[in-house]
Structures are given as C-alpha cells and as structure tokens.
N, C-alpha and C. Protein backbone atom coordinates (compact mmCIF):
# COMPACT_ATOMS: atom_id res chain seq x y z
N UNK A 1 -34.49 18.09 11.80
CA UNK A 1 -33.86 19.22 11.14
C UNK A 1 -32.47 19.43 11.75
N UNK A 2 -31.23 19.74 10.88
CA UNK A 2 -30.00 19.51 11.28
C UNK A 2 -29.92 20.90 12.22
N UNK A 3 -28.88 21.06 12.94
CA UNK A 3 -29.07 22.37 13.56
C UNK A 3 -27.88 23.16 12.79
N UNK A 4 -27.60 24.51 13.21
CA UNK A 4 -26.83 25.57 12.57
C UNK A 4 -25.29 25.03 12.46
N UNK A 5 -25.10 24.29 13.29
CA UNK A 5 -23.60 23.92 14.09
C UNK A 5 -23.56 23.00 13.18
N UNK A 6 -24.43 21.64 13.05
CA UNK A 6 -24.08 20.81 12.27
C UNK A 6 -23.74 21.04 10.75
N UNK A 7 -24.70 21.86 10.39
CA UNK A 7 -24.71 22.57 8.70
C UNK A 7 -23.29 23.06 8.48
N UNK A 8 -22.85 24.11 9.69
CA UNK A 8 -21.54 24.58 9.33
C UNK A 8 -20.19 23.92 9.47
N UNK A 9 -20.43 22.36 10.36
CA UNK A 9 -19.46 21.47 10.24
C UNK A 9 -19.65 21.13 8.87
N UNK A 10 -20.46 20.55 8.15
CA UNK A 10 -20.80 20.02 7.09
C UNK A 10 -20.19 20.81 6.18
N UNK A 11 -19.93 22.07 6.10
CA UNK A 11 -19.93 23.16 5.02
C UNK A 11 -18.41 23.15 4.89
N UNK A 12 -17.95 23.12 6.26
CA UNK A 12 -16.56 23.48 6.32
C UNK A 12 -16.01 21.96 6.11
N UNK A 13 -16.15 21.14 6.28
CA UNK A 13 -15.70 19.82 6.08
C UNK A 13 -15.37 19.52 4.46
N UNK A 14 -16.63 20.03 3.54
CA UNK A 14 -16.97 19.42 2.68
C UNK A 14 -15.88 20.50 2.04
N UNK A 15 -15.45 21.82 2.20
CA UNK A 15 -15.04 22.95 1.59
C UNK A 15 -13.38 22.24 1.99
N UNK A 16 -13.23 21.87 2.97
CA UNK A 16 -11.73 21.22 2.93
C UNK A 16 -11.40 20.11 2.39
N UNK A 17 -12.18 19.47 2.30
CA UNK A 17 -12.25 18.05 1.38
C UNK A 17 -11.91 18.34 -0.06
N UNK A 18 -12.93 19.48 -0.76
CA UNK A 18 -12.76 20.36 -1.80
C UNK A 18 -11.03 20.62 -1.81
N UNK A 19 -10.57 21.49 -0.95
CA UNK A 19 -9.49 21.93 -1.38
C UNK A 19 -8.24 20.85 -1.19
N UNK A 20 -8.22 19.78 -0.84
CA UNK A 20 -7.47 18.77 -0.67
C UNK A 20 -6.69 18.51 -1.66
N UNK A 21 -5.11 18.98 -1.86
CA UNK A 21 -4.39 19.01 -3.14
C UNK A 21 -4.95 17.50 -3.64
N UNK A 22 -4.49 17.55 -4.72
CA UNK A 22 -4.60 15.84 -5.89
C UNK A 22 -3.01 15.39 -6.08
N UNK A 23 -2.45 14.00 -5.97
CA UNK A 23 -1.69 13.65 -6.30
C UNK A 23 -1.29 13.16 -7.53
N UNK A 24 -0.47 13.98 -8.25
CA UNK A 24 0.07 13.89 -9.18
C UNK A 24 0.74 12.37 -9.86
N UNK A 25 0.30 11.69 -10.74
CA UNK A 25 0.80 10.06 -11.11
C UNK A 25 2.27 10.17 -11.32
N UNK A 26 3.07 11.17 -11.89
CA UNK A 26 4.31 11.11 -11.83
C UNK A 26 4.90 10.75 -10.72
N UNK A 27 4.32 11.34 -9.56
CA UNK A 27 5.18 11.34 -8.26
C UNK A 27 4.79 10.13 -7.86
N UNK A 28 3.64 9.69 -7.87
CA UNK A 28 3.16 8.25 -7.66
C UNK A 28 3.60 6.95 -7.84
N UNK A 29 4.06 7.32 -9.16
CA UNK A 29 4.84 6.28 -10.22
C UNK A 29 6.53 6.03 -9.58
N UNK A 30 6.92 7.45 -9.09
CA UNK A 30 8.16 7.33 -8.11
C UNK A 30 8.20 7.00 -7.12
N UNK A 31 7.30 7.35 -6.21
CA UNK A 31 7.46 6.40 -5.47
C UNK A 31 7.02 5.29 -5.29
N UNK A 32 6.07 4.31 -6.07
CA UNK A 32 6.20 3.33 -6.26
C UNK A 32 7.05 2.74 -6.64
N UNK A 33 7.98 3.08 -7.37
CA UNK A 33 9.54 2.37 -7.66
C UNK A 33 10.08 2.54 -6.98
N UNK A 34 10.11 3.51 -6.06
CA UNK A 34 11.21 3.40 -4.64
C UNK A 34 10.59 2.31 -3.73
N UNK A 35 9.72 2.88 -3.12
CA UNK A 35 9.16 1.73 -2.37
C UNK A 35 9.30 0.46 -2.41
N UNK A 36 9.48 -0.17 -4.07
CA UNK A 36 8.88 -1.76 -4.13
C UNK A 36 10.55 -2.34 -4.67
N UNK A 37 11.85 -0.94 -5.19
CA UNK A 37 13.06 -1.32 -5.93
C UNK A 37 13.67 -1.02 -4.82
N UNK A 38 14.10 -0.45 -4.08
CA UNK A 38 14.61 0.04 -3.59
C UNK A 38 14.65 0.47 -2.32
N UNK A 39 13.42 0.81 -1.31
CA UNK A 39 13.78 0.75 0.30
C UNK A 39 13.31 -0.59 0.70
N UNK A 40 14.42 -0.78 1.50
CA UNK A 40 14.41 -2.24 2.11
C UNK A 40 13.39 -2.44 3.25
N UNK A 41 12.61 -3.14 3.33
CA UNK A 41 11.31 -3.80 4.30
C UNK A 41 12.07 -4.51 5.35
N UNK A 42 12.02 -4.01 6.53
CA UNK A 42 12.12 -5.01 7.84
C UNK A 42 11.35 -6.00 7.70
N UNK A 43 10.54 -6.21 7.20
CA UNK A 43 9.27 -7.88 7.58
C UNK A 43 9.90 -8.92 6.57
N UNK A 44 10.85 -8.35 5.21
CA UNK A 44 11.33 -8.93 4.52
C UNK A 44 12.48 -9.38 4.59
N UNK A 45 13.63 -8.76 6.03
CA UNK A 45 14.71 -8.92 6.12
C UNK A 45 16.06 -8.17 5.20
N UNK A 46 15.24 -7.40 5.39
CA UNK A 46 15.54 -5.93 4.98
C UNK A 46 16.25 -5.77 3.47
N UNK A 47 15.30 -6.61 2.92
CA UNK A 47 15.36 -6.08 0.91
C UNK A 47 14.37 -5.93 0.43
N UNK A 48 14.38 -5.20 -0.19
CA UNK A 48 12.83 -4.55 -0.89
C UNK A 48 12.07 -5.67 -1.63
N UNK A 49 11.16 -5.02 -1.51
CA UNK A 49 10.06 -6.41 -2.17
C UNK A 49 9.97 -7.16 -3.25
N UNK A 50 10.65 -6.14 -4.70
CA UNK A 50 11.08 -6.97 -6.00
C UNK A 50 12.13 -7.82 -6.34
N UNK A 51 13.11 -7.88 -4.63
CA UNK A 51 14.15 -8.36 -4.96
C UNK A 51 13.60 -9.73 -4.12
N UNK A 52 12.84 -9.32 -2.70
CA UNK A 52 12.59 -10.42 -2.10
C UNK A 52 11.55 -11.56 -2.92
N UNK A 53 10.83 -11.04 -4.07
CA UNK A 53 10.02 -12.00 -4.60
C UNK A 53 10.22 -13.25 -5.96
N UNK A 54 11.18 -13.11 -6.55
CA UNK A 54 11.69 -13.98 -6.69
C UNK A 54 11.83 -15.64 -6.08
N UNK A 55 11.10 -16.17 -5.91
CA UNK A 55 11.19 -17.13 -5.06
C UNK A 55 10.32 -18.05 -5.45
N UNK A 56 10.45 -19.37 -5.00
CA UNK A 56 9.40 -20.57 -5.63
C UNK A 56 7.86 -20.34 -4.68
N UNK A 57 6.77 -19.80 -5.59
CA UNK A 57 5.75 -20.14 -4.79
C UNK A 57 4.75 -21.19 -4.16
N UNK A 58 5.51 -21.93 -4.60
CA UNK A 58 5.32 -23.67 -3.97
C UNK A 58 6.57 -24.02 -3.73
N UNK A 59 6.41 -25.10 -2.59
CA UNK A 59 7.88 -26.04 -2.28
C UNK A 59 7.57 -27.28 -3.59
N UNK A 60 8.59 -27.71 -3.44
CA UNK A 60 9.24 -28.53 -4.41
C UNK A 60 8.37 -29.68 -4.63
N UNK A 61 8.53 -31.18 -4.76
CA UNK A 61 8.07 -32.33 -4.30
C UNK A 61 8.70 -32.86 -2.95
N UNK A 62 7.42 -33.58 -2.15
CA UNK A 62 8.60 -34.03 -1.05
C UNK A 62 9.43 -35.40 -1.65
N UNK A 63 10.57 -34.99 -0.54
CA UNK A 63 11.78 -36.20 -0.32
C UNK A 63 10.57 -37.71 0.20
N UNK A 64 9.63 -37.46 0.68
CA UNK A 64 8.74 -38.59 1.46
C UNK A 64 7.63 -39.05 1.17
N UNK A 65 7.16 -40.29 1.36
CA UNK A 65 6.33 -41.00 0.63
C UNK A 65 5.17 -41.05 1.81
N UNK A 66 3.82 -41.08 1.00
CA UNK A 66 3.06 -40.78 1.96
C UNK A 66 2.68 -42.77 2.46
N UNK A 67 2.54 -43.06 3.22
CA UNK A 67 1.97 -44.13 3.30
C UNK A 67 0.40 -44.62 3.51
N UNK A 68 0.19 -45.79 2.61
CA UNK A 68 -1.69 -46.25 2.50
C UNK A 68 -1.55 -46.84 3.29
C-alpha cells in the first residue's frame, strides 16, 4: 500500500504534468526553419544544415583498379 507522501508526490506530479503549457505548431514550424536555414552548426563548420547537405552521398568511382 503506497503511503500518504507517495500519493501526494503522485498527485502533485501528475497535476503539473497536467498544467504543462502545449507547444503551438506555428512556433514549431519557426523554429524549425531557423534551426535547419539559418543558424549555423559548429559540427558542420559553421553553416546550417540545409546548406551543408547538398553534397554527394557517395564518393564517386575510384581513380584505382582493384587487383585479382
């Protein structure tokens, strides 16, 4: 049987969870276009990710022949 303490963590937990604003998709939608157009990523060398992706996702053929 849970004790009094636990019930009223539970109560109050669940009652803040409850009131936890909701994020709005507009704002979502903005900043997802900032994020991915527009602030530049250090791991990328500092250009944002739609500009850094552009790129061949395979290398080419090699210049070298494999030998049998």
């Amino acid at each position: 049987m849970p004790s009094i303490l636990e019930y009223l963590v539970s109560m109050i937990v669940n009652w803040v969870v409850s009131r936890k604003p909701q994020v709005e998709l507009p704002v979502s939608e903005h900043w997802l276009l900032t994020y991915n157009h527009e602030r530049p990523h250090d791991s990328l060398g500092a250009v944002p990710p739609l500009t850094f992706l552009p790129r061949p996702s395979s290398p080419g053929p090699s210049p070298y022949r494999l030998s049998t």
